[in-house]
Protein backbone atom coordinates (compact mmCIF):
# COMPACT_ATOMS: atom_id res chain seq x y z
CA UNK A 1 67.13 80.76 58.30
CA UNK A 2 65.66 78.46 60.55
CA UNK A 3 61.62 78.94 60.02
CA UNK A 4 61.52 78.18 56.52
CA UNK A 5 62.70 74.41 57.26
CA UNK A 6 60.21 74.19 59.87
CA UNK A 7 57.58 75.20 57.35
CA UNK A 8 58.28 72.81 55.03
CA UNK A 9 58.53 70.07 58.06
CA UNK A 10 54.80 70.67 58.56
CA UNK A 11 54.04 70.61 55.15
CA UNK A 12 55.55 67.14 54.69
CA UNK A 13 53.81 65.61 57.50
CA UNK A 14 50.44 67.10 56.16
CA UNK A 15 51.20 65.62 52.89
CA UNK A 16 52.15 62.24 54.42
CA UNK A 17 48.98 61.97 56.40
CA UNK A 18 46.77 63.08 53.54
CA UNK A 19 48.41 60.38 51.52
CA UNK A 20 47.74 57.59 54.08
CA UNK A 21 44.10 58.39 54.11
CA UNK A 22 43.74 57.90 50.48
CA UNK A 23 43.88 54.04 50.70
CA UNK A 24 41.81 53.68 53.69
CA UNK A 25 39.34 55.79 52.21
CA UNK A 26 39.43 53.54 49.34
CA UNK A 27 39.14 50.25 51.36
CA UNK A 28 36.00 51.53 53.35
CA UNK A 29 34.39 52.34 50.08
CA UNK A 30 35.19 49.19 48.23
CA UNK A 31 33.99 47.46 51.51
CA UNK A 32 30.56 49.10 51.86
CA UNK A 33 29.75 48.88 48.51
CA UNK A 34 30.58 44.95 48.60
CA UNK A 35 28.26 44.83 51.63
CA UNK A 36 25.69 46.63 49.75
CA UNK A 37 25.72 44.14 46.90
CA UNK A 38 26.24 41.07 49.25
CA UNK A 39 23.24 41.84 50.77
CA UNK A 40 21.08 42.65 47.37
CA UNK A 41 22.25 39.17 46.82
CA UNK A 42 20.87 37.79 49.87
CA UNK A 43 17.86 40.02 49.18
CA UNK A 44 16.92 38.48 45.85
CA UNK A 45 17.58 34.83 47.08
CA UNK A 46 15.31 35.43 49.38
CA UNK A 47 12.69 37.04 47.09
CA UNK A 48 13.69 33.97 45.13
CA UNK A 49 12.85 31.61 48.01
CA UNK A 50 9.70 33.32 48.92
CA UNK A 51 8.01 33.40 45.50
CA UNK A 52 5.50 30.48 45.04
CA UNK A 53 6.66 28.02 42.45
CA UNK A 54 4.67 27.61 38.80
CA UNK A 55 4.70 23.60 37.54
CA UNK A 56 3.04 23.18 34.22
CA UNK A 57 0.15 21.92 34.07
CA UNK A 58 -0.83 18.57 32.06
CA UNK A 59 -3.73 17.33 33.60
CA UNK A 60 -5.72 15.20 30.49
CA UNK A 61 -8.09 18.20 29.99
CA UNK A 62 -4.86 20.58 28.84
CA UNK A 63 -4.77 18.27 25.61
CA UNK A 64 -7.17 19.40 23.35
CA UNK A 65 -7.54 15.63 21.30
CA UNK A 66 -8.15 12.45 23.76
CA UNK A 67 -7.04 9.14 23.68
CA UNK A 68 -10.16 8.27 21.68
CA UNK A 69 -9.18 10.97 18.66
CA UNK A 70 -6.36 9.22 18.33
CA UNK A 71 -7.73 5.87 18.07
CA UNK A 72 -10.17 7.30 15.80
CA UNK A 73 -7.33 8.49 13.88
CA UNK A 74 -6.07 5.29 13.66
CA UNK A 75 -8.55 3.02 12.57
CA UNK A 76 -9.39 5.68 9.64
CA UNK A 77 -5.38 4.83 8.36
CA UNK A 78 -6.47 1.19 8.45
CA UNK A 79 -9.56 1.38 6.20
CA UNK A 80 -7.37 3.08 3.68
CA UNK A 81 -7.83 -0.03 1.67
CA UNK A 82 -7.50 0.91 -2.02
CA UNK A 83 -8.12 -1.97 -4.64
CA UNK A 84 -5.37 -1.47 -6.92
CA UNK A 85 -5.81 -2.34 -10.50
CA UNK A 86 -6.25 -1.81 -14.37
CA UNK A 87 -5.09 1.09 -16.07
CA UNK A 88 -5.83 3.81 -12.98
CA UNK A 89 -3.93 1.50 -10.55
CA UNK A 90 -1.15 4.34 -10.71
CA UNK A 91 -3.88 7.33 -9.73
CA UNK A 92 -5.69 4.76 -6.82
CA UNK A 93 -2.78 4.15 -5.50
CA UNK A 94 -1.52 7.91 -5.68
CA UNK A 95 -5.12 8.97 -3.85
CA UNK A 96 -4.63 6.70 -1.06
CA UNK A 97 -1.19 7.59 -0.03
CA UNK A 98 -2.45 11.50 -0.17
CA UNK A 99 -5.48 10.03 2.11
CA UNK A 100 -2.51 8.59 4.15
CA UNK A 101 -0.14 12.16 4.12
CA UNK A 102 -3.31 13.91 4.86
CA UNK A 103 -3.93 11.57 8.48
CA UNK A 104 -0.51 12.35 9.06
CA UNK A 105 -0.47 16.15 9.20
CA UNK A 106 -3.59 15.80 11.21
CA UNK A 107 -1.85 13.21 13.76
CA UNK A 108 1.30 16.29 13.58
CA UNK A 109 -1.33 18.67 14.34
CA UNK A 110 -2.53 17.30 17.24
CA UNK A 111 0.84 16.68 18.55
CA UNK A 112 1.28 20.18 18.19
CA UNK A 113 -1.34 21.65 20.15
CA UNK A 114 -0.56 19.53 22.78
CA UNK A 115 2.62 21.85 23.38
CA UNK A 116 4.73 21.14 26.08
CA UNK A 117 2.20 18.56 27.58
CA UNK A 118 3.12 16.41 25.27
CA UNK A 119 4.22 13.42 26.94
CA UNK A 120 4.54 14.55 29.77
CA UNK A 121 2.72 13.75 32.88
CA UNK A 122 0.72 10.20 32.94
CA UNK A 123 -1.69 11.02 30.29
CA UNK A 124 0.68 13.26 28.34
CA UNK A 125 2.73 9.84 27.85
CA UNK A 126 -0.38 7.93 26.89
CA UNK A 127 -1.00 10.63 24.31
CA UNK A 128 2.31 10.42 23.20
CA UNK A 129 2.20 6.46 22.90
CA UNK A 130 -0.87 6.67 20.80
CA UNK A 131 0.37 9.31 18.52
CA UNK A 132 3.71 7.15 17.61
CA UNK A 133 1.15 4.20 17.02
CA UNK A 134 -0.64 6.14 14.76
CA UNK A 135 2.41 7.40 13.35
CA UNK A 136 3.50 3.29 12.83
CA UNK A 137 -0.07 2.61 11.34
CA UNK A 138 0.64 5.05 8.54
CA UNK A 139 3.67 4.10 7.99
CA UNK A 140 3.22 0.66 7.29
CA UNK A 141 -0.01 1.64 5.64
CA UNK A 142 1.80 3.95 2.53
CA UNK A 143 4.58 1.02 2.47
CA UNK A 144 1.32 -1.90 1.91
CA UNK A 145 0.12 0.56 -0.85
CA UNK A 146 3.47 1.17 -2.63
CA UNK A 147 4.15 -2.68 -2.48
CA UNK A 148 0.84 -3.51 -4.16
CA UNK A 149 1.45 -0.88 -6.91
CA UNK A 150 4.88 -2.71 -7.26
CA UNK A 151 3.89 -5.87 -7.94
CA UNK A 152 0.53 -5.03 -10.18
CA UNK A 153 3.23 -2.70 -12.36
CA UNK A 154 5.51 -5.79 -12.27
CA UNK A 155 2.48 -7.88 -13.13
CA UNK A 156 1.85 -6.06 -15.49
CA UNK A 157 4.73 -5.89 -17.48
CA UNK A 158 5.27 -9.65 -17.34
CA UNK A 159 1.63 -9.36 -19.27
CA UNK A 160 2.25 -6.92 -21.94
CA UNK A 161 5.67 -8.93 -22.60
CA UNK A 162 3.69 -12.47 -22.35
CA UNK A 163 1.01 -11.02 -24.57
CA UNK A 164 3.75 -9.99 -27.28
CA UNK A 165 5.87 -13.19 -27.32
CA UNK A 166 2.64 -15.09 -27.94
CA UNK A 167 1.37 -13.05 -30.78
CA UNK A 168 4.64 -13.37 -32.21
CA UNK A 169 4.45 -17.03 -31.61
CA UNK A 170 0.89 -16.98 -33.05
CA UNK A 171 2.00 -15.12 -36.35
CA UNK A 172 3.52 -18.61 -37.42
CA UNK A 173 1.41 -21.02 -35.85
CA UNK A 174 -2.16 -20.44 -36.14
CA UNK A 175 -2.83 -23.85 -38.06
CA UNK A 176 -2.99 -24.97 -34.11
CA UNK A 177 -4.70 -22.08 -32.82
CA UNK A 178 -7.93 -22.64 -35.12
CA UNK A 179 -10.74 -25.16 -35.47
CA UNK A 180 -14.32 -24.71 -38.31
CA UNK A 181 -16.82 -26.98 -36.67
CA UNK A 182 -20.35 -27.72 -36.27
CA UNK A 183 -21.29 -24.18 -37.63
CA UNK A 184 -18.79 -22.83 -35.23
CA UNK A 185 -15.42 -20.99 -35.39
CA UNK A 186 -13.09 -21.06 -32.60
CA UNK A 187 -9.56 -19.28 -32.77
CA UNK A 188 -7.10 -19.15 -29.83
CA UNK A 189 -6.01 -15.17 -29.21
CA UNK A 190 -4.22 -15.63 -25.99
CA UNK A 191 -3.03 -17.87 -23.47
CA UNK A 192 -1.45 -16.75 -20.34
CA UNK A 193 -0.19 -17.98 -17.11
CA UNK A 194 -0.23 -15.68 -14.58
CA UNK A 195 -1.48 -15.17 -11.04
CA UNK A 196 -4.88 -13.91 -10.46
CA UNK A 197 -5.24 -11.13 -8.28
CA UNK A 198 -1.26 -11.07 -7.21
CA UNK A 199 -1.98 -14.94 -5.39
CA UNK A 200 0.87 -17.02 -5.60
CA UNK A 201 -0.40 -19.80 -7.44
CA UNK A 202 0.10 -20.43 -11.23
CA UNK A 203 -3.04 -20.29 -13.66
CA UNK A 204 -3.97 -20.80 -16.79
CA UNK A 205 -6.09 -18.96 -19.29
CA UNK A 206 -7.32 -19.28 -22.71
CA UNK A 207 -9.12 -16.56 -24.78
CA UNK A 208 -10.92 -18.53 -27.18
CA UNK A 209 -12.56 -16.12 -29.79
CA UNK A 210 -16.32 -18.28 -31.11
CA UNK A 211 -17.77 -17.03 -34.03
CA UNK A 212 -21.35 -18.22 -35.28
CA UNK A 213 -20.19 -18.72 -39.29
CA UNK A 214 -23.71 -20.28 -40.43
CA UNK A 215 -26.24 -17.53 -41.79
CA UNK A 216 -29.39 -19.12 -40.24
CA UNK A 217 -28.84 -20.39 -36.61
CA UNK A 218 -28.55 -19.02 -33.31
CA UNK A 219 -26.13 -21.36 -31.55
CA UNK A 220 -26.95 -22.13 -27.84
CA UNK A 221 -23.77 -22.13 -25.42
CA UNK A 222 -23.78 -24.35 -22.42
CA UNK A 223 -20.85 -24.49 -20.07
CA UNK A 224 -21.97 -24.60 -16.98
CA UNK A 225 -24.42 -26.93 -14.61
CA UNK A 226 -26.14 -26.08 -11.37
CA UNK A 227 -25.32 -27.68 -8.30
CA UNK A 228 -27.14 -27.76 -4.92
CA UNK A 229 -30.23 -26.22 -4.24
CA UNK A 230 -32.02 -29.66 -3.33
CA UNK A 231 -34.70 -30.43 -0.93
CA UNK A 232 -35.12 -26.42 -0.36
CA UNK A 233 -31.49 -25.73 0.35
CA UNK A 234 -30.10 -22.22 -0.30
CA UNK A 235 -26.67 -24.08 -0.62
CA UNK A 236 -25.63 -24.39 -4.44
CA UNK A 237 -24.08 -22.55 -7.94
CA UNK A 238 -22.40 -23.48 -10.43
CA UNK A 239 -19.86 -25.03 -11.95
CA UNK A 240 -17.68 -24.83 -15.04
CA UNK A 241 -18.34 -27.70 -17.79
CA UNK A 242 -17.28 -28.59 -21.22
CA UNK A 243 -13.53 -28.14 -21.59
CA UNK A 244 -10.67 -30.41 -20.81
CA UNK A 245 -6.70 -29.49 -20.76
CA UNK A 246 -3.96 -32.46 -20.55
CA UNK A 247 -0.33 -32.65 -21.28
CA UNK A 248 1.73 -35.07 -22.75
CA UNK A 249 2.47 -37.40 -19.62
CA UNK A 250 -1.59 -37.60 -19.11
CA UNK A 251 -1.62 -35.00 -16.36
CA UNK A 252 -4.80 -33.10 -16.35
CA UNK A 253 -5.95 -29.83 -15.27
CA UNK A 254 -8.38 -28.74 -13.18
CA UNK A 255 -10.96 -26.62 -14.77
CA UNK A 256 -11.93 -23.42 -12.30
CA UNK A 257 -13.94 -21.03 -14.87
CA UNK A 258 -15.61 -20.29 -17.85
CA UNK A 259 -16.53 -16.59 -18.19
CA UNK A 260 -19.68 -15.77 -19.96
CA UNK A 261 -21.17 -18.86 -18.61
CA UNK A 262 -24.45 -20.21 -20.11
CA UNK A 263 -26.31 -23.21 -18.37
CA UNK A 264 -28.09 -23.64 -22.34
CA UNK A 265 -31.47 -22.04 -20.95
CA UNK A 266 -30.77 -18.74 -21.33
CA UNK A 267 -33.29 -16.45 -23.74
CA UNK A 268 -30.33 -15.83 -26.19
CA UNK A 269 -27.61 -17.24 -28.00
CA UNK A 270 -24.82 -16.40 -30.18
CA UNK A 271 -26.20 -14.97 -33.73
CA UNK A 272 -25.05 -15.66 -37.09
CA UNK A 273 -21.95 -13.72 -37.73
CA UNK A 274 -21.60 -12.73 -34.01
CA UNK A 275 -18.38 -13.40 -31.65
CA UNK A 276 -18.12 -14.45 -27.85
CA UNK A 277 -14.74 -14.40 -26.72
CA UNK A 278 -14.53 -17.23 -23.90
CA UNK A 279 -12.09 -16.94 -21.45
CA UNK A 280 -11.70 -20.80 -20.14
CA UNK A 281 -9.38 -20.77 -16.71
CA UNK A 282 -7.42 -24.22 -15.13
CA UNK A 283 -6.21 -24.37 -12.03
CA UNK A 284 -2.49 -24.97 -13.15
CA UNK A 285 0.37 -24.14 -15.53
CA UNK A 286 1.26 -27.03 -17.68
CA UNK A 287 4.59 -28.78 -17.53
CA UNK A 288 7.35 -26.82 -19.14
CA UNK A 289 9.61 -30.46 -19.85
CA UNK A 290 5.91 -31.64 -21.86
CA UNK A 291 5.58 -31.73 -25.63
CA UNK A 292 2.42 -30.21 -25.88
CA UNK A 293 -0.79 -30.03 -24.35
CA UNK A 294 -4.46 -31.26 -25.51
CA UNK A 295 -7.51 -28.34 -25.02
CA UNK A 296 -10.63 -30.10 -25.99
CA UNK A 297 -13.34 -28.10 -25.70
CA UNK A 298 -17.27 -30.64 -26.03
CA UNK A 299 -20.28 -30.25 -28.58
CA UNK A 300 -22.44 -27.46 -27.23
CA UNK A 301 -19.96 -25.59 -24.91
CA UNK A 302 -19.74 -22.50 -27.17
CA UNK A 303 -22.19 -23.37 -29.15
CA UNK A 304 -21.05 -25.57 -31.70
CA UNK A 305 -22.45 -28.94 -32.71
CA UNK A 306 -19.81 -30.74 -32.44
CA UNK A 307 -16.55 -31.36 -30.35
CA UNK A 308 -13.07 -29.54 -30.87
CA UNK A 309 -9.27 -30.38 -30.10
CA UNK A 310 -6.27 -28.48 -29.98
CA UNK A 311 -2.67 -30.08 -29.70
CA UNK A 312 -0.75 -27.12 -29.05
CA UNK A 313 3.31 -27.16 -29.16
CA UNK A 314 4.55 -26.20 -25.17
CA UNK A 315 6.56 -23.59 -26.71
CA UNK A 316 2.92 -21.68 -27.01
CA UNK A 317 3.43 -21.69 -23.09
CA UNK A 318 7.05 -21.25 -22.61
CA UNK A 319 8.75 -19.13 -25.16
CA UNK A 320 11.89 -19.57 -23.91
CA UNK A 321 11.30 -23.24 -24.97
CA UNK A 322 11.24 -21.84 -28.99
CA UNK A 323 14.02 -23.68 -31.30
């Protein structure tokens, strides 16, 4: 009865040992596979340290557009210099802002290819410093254009509306607009004060319709007198003559044009039945707390034989002035 315990004895201690083993078997294979990956660690930090580094690059012939383009560029923006006016002012204006959009993709573009040089590196900075100056060029460029179109539009308006108050006024007044003499009718159609050219400074313009009403004679114009030129000088013109504009209080007006001009020695003249419209320009508006003002326009200045006067109400000028 005694072997079989002794048997089983054995068998325990075999099973003990077998389970002690386990674990350390288990530690010795967690530890040398730790060592194996601490050292593939080591391994590829050193690979790491060993490789030979890569910098980029941006030396000033990796840019494929120079300092120069961009100036280039810019001075191209700045001659974008559209003369905006008359009835196309809208499609001038639209052409030069495209002209504008159009240096601007081209400034992106360069940018662009520049990749990651772009400023970066000393002349990857100056590259980038002349591309934002080109960028400020435009800018300010499309905002000069859109400001001009503004105030022409604005202009403009304050035209079509001063044109239609004074042919309203007009309908009812023209016993002061008109004058028959010395073979010679002249008729007021417009007068306007408004800036020339967007300037700041108040003008004042009458379109004076003259129409030769004899059947027989060609009426000679003169308006105008040469100045200068003496002793062989090249330094002269001409100046406006003829036509006189003063207000109420005795203030007079500077005349600055008369457009056509005739200096009376020109080959032709105005024919019978035939109509120059004058357009007669002073320096200033009249004074809007005046009665009225006095146009005189002198024998021979559109032709006519003899001299003219107007006395024309201020509310002509000012319509807000109307009773």
């Amino acid at each position: 009865m005694m072997k079989p315990k002794r048997r089983l004895n054995i068998r325990r201690t075999h099973l003990a040992t077998l389970l002690l083993r386990i674990p350390l078997l288990c530690l010795a294979a967690i530890f040398t596979s730790g060592c194996i990956n601490n050292q593939q660690v080591r391994d590829d930090d050193a690979s790491l340290l060993n490789s030979p580094t890569t910098e980029l690059d941006c030396s000033k012939y990796k840019h494929p557009y120079s300092l120069r383009d961009y100036t280039i560029l810019g001075v191209r923006v700045v001659q974008i210099n559209p003369f905006i006016y008359g009835a196309k002012a809208q499609q001038i204006a639209d052409t030069a802002i495209e002209k504008a959009n159009s240096l601007d993709r081209q400034a992106e573009a360069w940018k662009a290819k520049s990749g990651a040089c772009f400023g970066k590196g000393e002349y990857g900075k100056q590259i980038a410093d002349k591309y934002y100056w080109v960028k400020e060029k435009i800018y300010k460029k499309k905002a000069e254009i859109e400001e001009k179109l503004a105030k022409l539009i604005a202009r403009n308006k304050a035209l079509e509306a001063e044109k239609n108050n004074f042919d309203n006024w007009r309908k009812n007044n023209k016993g002061y607009l008109a004058r028959n003499v010395g073979g010679m009718k002249l008729e007021i159609i417009w007068i306007s004060m408004r800036d020339i050219l967007n300037q700041p400074a108040m003008n004042t313009e009458f379109h004076i319709e003259a129409t030769n009403n004899t059947n027989s004679e060609i009426l000679m114009p003169r308006n105008s007198r040469v100045w200068g030129y003496e002793n062989g000088s090249d330094v002269g013109g001409q100046l406006p003559i003829g036509v006189s504009l003063t207000d109420s209080f005795g203030n007079k007006y500077k005349l600055t044009s008369i457009t056509p001009s005739f200096l009376g020695s020109e080959a032709k003249g105005i024919r019978p039945e035939q109509t120059v419209t004058f357009k007669v320009r002073f320096g200033d508006a009249p004074l809007k707390s005046a009665k009225a003002v006095r146009l005189v326009i002198d024998s021979a200045a559109f032709g006519q034989k003899a001299s003219a006067a107007f006395e024309i109400p201020i509310e002509a000028f000012y319509y807000d002035s109307q009773k």
